[in-house]
Protein backbone atom coordinates (compact mmCIF):
# COMPACT_ATOMS: atom_id res chain seq x y z
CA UNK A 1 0.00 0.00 0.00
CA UNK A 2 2.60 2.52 0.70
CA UNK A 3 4.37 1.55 -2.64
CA UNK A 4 1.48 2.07 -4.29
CA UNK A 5 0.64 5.42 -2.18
CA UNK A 6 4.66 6.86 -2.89
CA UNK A 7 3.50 5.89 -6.91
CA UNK A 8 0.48 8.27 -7.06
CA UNK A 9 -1.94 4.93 -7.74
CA UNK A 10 -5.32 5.61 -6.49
CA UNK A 11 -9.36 5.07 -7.29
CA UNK A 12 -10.21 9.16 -6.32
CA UNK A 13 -13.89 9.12 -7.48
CA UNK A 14 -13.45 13.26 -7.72
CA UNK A 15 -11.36 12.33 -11.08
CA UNK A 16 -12.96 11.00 -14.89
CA UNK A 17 -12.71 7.87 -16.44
CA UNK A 18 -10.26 9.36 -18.22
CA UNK A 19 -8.08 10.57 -16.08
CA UNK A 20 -7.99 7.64 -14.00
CA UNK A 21 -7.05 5.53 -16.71
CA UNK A 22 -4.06 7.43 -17.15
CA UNK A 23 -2.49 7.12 -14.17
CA UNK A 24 -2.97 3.56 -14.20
CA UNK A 25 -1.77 3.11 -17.44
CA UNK A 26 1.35 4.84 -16.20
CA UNK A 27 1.68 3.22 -12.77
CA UNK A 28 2.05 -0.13 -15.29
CA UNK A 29 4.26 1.80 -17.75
CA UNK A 30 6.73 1.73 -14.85
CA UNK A 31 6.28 -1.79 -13.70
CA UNK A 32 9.30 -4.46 -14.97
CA UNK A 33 8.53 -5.64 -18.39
CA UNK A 34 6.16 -8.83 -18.52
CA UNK A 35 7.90 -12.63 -19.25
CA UNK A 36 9.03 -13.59 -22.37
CA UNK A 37 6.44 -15.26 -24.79
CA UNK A 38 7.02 -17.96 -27.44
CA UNK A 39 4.65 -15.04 -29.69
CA UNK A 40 2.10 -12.32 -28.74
CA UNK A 41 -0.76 -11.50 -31.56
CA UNK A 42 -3.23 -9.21 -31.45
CA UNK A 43 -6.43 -10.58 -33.42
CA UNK A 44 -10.11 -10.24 -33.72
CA UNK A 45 -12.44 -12.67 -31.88
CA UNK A 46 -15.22 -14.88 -32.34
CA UNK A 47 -13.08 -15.79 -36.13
CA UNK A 48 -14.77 -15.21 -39.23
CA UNK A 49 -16.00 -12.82 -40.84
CA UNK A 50 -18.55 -11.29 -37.66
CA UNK A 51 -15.47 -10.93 -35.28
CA UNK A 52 -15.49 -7.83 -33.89
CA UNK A 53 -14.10 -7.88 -30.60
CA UNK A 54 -10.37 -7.38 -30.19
CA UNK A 55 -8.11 -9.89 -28.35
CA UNK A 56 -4.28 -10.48 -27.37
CA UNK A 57 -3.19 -13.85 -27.48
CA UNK A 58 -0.12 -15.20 -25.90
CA UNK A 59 1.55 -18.89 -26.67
CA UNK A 60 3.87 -19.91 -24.02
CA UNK A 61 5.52 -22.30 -27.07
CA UNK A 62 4.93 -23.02 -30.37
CA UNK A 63 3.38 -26.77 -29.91
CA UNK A 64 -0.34 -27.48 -31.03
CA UNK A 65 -2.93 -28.49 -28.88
CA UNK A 66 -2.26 -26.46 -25.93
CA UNK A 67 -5.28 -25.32 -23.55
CA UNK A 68 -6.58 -22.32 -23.93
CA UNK A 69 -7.60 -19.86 -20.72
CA UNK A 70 -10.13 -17.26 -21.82
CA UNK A 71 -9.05 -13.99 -19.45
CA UNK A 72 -10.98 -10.90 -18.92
CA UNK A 73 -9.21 -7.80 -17.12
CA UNK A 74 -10.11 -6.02 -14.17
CA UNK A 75 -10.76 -2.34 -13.90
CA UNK A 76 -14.36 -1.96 -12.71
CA UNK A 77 -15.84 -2.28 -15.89
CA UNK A 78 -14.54 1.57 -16.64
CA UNK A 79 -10.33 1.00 -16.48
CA UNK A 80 -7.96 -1.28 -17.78
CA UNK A 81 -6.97 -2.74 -21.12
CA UNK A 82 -4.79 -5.13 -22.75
CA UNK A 83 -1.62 -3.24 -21.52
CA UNK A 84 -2.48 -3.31 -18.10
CA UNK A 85 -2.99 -7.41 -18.22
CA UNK A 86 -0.39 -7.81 -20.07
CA UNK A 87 1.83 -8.86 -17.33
CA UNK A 88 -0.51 -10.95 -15.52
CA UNK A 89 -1.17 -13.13 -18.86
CA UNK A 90 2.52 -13.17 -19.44
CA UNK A 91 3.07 -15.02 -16.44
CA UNK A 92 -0.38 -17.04 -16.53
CA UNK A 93 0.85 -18.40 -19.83
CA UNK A 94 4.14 -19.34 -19.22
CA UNK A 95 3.76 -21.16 -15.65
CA UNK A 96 0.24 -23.19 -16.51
CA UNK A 97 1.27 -23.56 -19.91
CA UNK A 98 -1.48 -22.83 -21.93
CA UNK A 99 -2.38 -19.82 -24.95
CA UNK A 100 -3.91 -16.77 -22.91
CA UNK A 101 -6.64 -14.99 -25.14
CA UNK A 102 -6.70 -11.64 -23.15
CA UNK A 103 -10.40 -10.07 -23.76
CA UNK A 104 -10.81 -6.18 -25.14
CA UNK A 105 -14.09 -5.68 -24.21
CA UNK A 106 -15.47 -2.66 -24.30
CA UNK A 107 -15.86 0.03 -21.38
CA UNK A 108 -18.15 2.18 -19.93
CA UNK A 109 -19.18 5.15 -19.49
CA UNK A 110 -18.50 5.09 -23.20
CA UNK A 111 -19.86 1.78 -23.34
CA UNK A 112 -22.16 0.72 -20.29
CA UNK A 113 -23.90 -2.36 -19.46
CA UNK A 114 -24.46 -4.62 -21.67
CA UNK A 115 -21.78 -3.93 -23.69
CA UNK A 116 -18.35 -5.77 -21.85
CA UNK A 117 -20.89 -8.74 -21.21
CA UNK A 118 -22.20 -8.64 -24.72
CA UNK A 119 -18.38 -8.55 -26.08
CA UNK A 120 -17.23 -11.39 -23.56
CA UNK A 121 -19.87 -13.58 -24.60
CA UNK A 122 -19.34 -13.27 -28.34
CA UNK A 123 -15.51 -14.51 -27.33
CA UNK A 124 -16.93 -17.29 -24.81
CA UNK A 125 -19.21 -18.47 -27.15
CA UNK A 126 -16.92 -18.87 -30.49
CA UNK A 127 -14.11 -20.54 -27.80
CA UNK A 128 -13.72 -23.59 -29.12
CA UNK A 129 -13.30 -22.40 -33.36
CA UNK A 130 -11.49 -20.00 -31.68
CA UNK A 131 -9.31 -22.45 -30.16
CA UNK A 132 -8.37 -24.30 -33.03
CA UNK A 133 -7.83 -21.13 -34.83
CA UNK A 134 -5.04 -20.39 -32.61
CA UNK A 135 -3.76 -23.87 -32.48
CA UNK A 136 -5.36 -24.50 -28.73
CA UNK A 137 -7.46 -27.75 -28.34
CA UNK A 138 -11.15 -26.91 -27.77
CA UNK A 139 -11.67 -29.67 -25.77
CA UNK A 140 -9.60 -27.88 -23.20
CA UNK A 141 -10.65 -24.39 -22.25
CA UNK A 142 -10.89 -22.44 -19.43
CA UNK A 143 -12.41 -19.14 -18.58
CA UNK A 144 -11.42 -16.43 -16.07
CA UNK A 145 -10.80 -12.58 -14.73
CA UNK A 146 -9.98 -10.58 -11.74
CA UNK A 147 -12.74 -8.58 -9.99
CA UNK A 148 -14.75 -7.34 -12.96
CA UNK A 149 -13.43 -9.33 -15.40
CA UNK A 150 -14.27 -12.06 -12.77
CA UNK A 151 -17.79 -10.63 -12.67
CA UNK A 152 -17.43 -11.18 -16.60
CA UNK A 153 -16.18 -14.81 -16.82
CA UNK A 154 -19.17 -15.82 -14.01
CA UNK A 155 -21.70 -14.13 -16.23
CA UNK A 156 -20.36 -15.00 -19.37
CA UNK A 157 -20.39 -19.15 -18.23
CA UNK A 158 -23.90 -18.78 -16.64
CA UNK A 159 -25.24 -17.14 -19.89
CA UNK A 160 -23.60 -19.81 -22.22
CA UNK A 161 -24.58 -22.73 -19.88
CA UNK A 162 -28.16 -21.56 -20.57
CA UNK A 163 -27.81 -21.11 -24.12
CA UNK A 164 -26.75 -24.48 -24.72
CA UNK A 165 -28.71 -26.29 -22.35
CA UNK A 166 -31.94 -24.59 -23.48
CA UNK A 167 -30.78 -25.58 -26.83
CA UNK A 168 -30.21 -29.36 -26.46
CA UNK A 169 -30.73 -31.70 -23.64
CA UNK A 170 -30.07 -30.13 -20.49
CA UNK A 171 -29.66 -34.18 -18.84
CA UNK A 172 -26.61 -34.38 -21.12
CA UNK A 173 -25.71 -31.00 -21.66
CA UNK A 174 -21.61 -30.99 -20.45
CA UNK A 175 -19.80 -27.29 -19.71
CA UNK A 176 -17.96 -25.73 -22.69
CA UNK A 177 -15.18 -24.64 -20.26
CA UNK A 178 -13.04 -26.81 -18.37
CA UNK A 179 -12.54 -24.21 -15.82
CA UNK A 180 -13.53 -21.00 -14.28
CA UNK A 181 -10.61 -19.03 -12.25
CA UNK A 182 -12.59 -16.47 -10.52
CA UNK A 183 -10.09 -14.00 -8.49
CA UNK A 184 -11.53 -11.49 -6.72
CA UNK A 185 -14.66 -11.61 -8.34
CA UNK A 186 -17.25 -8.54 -8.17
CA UNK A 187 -20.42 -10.63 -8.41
CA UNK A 188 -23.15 -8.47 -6.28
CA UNK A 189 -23.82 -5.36 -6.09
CA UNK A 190 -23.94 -4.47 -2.33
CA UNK A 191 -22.15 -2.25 0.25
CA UNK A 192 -23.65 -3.80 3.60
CA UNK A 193 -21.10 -7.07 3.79
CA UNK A 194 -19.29 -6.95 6.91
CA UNK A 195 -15.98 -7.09 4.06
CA UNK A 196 -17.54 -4.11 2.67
CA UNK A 197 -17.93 -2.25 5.80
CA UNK A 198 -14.48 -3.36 7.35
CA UNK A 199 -12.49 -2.98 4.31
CA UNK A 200 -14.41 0.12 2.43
CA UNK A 201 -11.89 2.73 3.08
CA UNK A 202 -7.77 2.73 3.28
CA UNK A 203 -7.11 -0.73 1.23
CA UNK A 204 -7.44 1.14 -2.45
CA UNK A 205 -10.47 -0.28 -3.52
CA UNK A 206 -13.19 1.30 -1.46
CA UNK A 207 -17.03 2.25 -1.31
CA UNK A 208 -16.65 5.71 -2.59
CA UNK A 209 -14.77 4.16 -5.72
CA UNK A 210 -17.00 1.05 -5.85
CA UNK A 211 -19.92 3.51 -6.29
CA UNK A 212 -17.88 5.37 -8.87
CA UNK A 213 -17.31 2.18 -10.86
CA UNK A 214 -21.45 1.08 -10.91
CA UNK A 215 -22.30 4.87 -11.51
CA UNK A 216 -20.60 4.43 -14.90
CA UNK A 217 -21.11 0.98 -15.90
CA UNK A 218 -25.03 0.42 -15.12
CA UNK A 219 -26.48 3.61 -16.13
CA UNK A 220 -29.84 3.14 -15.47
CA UNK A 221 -29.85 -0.75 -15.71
CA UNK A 222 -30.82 -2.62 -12.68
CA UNK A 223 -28.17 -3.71 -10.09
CA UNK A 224 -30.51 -6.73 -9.12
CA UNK A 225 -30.37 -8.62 -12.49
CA UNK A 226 -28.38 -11.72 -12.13
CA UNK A 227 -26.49 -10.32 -15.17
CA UNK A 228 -25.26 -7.69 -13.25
CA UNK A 229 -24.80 -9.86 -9.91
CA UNK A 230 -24.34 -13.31 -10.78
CA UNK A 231 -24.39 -14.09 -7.49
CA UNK A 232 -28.18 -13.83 -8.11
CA UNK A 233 -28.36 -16.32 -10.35
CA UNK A 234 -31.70 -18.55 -10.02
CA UNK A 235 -29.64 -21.92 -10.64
CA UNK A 236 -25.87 -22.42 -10.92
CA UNK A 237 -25.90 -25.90 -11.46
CA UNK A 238 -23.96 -27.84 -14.27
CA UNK A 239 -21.04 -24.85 -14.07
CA UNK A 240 -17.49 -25.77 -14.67
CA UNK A 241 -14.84 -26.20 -11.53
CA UNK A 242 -14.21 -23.19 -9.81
CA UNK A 243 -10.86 -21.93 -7.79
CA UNK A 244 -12.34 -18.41 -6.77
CA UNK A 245 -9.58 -16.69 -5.04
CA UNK A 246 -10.52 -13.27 -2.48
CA UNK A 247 -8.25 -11.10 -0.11
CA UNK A 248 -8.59 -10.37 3.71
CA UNK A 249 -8.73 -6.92 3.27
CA UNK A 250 -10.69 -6.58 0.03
CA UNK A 251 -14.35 -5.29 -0.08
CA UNK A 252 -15.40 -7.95 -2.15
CA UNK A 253 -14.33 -10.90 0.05
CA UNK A 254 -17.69 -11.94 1.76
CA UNK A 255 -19.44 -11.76 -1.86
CA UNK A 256 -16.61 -13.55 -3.28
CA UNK A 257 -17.17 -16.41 -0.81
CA UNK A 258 -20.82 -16.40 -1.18
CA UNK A 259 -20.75 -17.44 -4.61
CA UNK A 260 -17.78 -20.12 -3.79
CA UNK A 261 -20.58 -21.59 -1.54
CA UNK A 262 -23.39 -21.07 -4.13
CA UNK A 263 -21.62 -23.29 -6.54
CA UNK A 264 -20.82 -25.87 -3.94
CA UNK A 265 -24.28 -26.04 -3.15
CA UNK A 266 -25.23 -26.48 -6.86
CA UNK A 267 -23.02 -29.44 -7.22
CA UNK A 268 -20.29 -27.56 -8.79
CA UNK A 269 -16.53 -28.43 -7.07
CA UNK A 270 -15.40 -25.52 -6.18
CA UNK A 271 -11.99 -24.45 -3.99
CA UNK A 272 -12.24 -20.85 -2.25
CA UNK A 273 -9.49 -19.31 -0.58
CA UNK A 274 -9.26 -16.31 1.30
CA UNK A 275 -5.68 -14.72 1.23
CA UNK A 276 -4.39 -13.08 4.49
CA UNK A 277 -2.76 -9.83 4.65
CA UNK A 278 -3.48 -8.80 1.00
CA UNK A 279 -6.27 -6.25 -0.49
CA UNK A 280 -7.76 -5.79 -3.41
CA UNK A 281 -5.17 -6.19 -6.96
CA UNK A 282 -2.94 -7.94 -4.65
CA UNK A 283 -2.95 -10.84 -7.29
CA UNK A 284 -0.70 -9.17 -10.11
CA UNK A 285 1.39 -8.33 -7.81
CA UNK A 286 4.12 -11.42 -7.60
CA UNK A 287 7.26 -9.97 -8.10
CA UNK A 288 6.57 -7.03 -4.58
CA UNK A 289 4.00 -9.35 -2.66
CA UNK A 290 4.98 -13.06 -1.52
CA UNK A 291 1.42 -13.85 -0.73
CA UNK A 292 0.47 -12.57 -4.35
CA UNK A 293 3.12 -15.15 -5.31
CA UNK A 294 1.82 -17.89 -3.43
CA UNK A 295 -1.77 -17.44 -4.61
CA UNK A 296 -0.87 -16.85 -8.17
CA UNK A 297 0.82 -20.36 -8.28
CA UNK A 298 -2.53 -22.05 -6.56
CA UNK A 299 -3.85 -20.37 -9.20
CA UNK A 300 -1.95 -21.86 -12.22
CA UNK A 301 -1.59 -25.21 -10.00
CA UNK A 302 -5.13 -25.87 -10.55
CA UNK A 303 -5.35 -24.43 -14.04
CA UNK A 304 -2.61 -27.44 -14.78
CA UNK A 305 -4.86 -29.66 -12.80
CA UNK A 306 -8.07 -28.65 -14.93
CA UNK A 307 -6.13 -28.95 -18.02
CA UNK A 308 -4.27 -32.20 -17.60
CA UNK A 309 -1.11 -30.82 -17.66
């Protein structure tokens, strides 16, 4: 925190979009340069000749067949970009060993809700000829994001799970993703948790900002639609594995954990871990943060596990 204080990084809600956007951007400008790739491409996604949303794939090696891990970015639905998860899918590609396909979607104000979830689910839903475009095997992929990009991946595996099942025989209806890595996922929209109220002010994500965030993504859509908060879901049943990672000190812990415990109680195996002494973006942190290390290799641990690996 005081590294991050001493570097000018900060959610001030008194600031734009804009403006916030560029000091994150330059707070990662100064960070190390990400691992070394096998290749880096930047492509269009679903393939074909509808694809439309942009993408940044990364191939640990140049082997066919990998897995594939679908990954949207965090930033409250308003921040964040390709450059600013670059590093994280750097590393997430070399240690599990799979491609990373590193989402663009769109953000808001510009572009409120539905828009990201609209772009996210075009990707999620063309995976698997997206896949073998890239050389990946579809029979292996995996889906994930931090905080709103977690909020993302949740939706976007919910929405296709109904697609499909609606569309063939729910009985024998298997998940299209291997996997779900969910890490600090924003999946309600609520500021009465006890996480909320212990951890809403002095660990850099807090209510004020939180506010800021659903201000400029939901316009005047509702919070309460599952789409929104996944975590309202009527059913989550017949979802892929889970490892849905939260922080001691994050605001989102508690709503984290209650959707680790709604897939449980759907049937869905699920492995949710609380980190101690860490807040909110403490995952991309590996190379200042030995916790951030420790989680980050549960992380890719159980990617290898879900892929076979």
């Amino acid at each position: 925190m005081d590294l991050m204080a001493v570097a000018g990084v900060e959610l001030d809600p008194n600031q734009t979009p804009v403006q916030v956007r560029g000091t994150i951007e330059q707070f990662g400008a100064a960070a190390p340069p990400g691992r070394a790739c096998a290749r880096v491409e930047a492509r269009l996604a679903p393939p074909g000749p509808d694809a439309r949303v942009p993408v940044r794939i990364y191939w640990p090696r140049e082997e066919a067949d990998l897995p594939v891990l679908i990954w949207m970015h965090g930033g409250g639905w308003t921040i964040g970009n390709l450059e600013t998860a670059d590093r994280t899918c750097r590393a997430l590609a070399n240690a599990a060993g799979c491609i990373v396909v590193s989402v663009d979607y769109r953000l808001a104000p510009e572009h409120r809700f539905p828009a990201a979830v609209e772009d996210c689910l075009a990707v999620g839903l063309g995976a698997g000829d997206l896949a073998r475009s890239i050389g990946g095997d579809p029979r292996r992929v995996a889906i994930g994001g931090d905080s709103a990009g977690g909020n993302l991946a949740a939706v976007t595996t919910l929405l296709i799970r109904d697609a499909e099942a609606k569309a063939g025989d729910r009985d024998t209806w298997a998940p299209r993703f291997c996997f779900q890595l969910l890490v600090y996922p924003a999946v309600e929209v609520e500021y009465e948790s006890p996480s909320m109220q212990e951890n809403g002010t002095g660990y850099f994500l807090t209510l004020d900002a939180l506010r800021w965030f659903y201000g400029h993504y939901l316009g005047d859509a509702i919070p309460e639609q599952w789409r929104v908060s996944p975590l309202r879901a009527p059913d989550c049943a017949g979802l892929p594995p889970a490892l849905v990672i939260t922080a001691e000190f994050d605001p989102l812990r508690d709503q984290g954990m209650s959707y680790a415990k709604r897939l449980a109680d759907a049937g869905v195996p699920v492995d949710a871990r609380v980190y101690d002494g860490v807040f909110h973006g403490f995952f991309g942190m590996q190379d200042a943060i030995d916790v951030a290390r420790d989680a980050f290799d549960d992380a890719t641990a159980a990617l290898r596990a879900a892929f076979g690996t």
